[in-house]
C-alpha atoms as a PDB file:
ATOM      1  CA  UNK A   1     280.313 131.391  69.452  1.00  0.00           C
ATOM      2  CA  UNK A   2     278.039 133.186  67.425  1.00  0.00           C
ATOM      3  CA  UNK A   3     274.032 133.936  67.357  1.00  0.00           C
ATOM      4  CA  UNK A   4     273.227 131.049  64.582  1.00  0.00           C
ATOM      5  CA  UNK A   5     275.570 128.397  66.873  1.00  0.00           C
ATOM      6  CA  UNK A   6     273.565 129.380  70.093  1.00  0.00           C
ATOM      7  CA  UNK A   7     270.076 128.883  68.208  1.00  0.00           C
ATOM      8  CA  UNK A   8     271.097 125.574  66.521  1.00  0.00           C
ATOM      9  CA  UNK A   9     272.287 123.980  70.089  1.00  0.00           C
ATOM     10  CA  UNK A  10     268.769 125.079  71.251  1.00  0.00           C
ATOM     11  CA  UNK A  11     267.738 123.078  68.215  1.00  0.00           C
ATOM     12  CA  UNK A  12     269.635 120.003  68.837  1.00  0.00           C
ATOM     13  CA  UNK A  13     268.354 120.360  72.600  1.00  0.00           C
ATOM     14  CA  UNK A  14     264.722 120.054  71.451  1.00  0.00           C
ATOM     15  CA  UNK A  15     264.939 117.244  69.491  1.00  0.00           C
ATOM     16  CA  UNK A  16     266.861 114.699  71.798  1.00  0.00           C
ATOM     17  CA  UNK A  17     270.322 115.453  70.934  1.00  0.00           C
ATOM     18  CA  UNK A  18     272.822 116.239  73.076  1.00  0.00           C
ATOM     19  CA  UNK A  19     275.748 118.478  72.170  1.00  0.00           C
ATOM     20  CA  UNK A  20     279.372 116.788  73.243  1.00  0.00           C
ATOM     21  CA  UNK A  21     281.486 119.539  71.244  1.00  0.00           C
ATOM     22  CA  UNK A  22     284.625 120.806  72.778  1.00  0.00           C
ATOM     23  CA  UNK A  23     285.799 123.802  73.868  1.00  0.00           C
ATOM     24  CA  UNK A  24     288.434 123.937  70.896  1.00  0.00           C
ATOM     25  CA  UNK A  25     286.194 122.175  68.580  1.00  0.00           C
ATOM     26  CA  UNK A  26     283.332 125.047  69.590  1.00  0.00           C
ATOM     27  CA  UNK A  27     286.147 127.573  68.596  1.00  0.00           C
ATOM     28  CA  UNK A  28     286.547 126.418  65.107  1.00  0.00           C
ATOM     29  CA  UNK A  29     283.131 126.229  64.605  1.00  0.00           C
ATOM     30  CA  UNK A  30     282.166 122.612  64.601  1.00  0.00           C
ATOM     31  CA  UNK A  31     279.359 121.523  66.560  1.00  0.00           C
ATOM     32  CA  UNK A  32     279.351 117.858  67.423  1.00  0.00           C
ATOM     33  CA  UNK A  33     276.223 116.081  68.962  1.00  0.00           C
ATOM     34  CA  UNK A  34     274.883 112.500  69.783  1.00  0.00           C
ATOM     35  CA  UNK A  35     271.631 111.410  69.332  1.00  0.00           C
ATOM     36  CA  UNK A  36     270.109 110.182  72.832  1.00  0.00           C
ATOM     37  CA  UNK A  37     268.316 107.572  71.739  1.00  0.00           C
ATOM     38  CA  UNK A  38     270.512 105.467  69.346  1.00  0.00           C
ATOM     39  CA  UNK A  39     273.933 107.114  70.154  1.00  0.00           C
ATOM     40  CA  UNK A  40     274.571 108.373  66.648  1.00  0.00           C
ATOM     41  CA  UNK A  41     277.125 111.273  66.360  1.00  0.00           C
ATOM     42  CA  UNK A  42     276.800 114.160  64.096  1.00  0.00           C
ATOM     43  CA  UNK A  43     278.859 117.166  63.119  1.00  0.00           C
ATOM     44  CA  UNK A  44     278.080 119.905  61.469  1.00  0.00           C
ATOM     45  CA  UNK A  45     281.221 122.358  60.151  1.00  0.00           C
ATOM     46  CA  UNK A  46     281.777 126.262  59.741  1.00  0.00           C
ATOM     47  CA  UNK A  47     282.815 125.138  56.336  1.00  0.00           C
ATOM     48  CA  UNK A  48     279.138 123.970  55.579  1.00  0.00           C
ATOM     49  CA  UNK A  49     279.175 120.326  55.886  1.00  0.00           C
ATOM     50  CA  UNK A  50     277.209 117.796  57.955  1.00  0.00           C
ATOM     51  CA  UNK A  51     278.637 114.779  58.347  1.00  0.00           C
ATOM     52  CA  UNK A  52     277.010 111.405  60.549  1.00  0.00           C
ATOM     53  CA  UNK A  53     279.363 109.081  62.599  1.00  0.00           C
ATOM     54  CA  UNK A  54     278.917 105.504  61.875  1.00  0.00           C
ATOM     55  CA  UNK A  55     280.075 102.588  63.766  1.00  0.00           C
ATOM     56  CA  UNK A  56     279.948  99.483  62.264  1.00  0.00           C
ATOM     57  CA  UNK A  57     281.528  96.312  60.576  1.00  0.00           C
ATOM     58  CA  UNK A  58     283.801  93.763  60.735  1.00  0.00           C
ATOM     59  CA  UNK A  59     286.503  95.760  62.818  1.00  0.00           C
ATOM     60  CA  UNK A  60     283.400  98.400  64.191  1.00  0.00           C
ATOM     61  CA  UNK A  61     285.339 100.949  62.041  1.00  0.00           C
ATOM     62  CA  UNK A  62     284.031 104.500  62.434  1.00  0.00           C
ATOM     63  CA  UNK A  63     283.251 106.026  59.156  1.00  0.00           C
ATOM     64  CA  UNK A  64     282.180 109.544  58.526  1.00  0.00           C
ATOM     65  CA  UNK A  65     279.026 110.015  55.549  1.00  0.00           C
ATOM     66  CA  UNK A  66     278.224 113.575  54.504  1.00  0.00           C
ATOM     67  CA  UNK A  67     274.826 114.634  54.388  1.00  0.00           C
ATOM     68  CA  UNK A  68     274.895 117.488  52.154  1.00  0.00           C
ATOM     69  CA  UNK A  69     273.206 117.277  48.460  1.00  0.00           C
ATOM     70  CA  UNK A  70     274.861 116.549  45.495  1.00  0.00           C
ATOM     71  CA  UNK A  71     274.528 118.283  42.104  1.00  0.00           C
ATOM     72  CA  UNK A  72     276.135 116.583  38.677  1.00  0.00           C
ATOM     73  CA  UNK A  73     278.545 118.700  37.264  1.00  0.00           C
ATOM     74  CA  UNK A  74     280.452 118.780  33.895  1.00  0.00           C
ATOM     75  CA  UNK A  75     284.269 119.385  34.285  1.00  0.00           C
ATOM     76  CA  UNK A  76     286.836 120.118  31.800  1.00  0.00           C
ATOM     77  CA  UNK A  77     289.925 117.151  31.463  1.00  0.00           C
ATOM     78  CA  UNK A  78     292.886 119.105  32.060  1.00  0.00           C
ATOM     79  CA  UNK A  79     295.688 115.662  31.048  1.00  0.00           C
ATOM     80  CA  UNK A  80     293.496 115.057  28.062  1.00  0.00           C
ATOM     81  CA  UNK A  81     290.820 116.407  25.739  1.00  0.00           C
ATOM     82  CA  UNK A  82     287.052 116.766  26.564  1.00  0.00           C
ATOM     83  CA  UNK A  83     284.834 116.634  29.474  1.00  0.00           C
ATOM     84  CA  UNK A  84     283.543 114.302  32.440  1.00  0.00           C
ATOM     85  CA  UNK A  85     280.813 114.180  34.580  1.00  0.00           C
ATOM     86  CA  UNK A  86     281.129 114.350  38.108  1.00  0.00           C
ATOM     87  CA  UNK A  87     279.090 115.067  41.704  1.00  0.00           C
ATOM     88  CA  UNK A  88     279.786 117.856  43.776  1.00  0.00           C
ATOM     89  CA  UNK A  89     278.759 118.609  47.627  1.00  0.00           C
ATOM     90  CA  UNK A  90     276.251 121.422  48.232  1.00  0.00           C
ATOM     91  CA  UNK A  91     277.752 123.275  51.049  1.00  0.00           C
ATOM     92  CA  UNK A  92     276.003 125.884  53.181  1.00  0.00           C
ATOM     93  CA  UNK A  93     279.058 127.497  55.154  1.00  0.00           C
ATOM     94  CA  UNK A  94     278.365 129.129  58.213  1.00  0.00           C
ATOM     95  CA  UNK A  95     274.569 128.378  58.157  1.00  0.00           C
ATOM     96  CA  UNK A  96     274.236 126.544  61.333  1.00  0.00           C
ATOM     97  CA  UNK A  97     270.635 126.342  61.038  1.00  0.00           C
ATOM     98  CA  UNK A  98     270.309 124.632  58.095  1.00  0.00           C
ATOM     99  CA  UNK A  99     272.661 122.032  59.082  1.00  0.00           C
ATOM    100  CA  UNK A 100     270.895 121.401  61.622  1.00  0.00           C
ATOM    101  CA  UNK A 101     267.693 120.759  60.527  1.00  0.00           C
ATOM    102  CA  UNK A 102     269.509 118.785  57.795  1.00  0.00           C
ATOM    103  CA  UNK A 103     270.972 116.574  61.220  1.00  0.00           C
ATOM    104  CA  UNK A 104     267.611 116.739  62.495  1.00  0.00           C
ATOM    105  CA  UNK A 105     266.051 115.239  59.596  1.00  0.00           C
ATOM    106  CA  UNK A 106     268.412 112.128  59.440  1.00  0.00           C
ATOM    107  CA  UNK A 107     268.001 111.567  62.942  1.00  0.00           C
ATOM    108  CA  UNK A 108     264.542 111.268  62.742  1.00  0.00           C
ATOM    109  CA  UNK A 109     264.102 109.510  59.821  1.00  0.00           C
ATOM    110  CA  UNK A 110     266.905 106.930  61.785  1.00  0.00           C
ATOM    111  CA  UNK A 111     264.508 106.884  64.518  1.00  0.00           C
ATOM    112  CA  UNK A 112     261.618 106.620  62.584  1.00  0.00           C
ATOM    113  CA  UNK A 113     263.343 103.090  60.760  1.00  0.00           C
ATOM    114  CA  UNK A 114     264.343 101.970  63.905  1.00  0.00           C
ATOM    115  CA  UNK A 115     260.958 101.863  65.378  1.00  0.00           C
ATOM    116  CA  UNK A 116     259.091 100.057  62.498  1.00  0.00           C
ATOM    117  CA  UNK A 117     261.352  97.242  62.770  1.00  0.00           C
END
């Protein structure tokens, strides 16, 4: 585990959310944490992503949103002539930090939605 990992777990640790990672996911460089007050999981990725763990439904399916920006791209047609538009993720690999003030920032804004209900 590197310097950025150990600062972002201090992070998570100050702002109510608890790091259940393990060992092998640690390894890889995915940091997984749940949020102490609503039980909301979170990952964030060496690769760059953040992603949020939602449980929900008919079935209480899990499904996984990512919480990186988007940018609109143009893209060439490679079966037929022209272009098309299309959305890609913004990814910030190996900036722990980042992701997680970006998993911060949902969490609180979660919280904050929660509340005024």
């Amino acid at each position: 585990m590197n310097e950025e990992m150990h600062k972002a777990i201090r992070l998570f640790n100050e702002h109510s959310l608890s790091v259940i990672s393990t060992d092998r996911q640690i390894n890889n460089g995915t940091i997984m944490v749940m949020d102490d007050v609503f039980g909301t999981k979170y990952t964030i990725h060496k690769s760059g992503y953040a992603r949020v763990r939602v449980i929900g439904g008919y079935f209480h399916e899990k499904n996984h949103y990512q919480l990186n920006k988007v940018r609109k791209i143009t893209k060439e047609r490679y079966y037929k002539d022209g272009f098309y538009n299309t959305t890609e993720r913004i990814t910030l690999p190996g900036q722990y930090l980042e992701l997680a003030k970006m998993v911060i920032r949902k969490a609180n804004k979660e919280r904050l939605t929660e509340f005024k209900k």
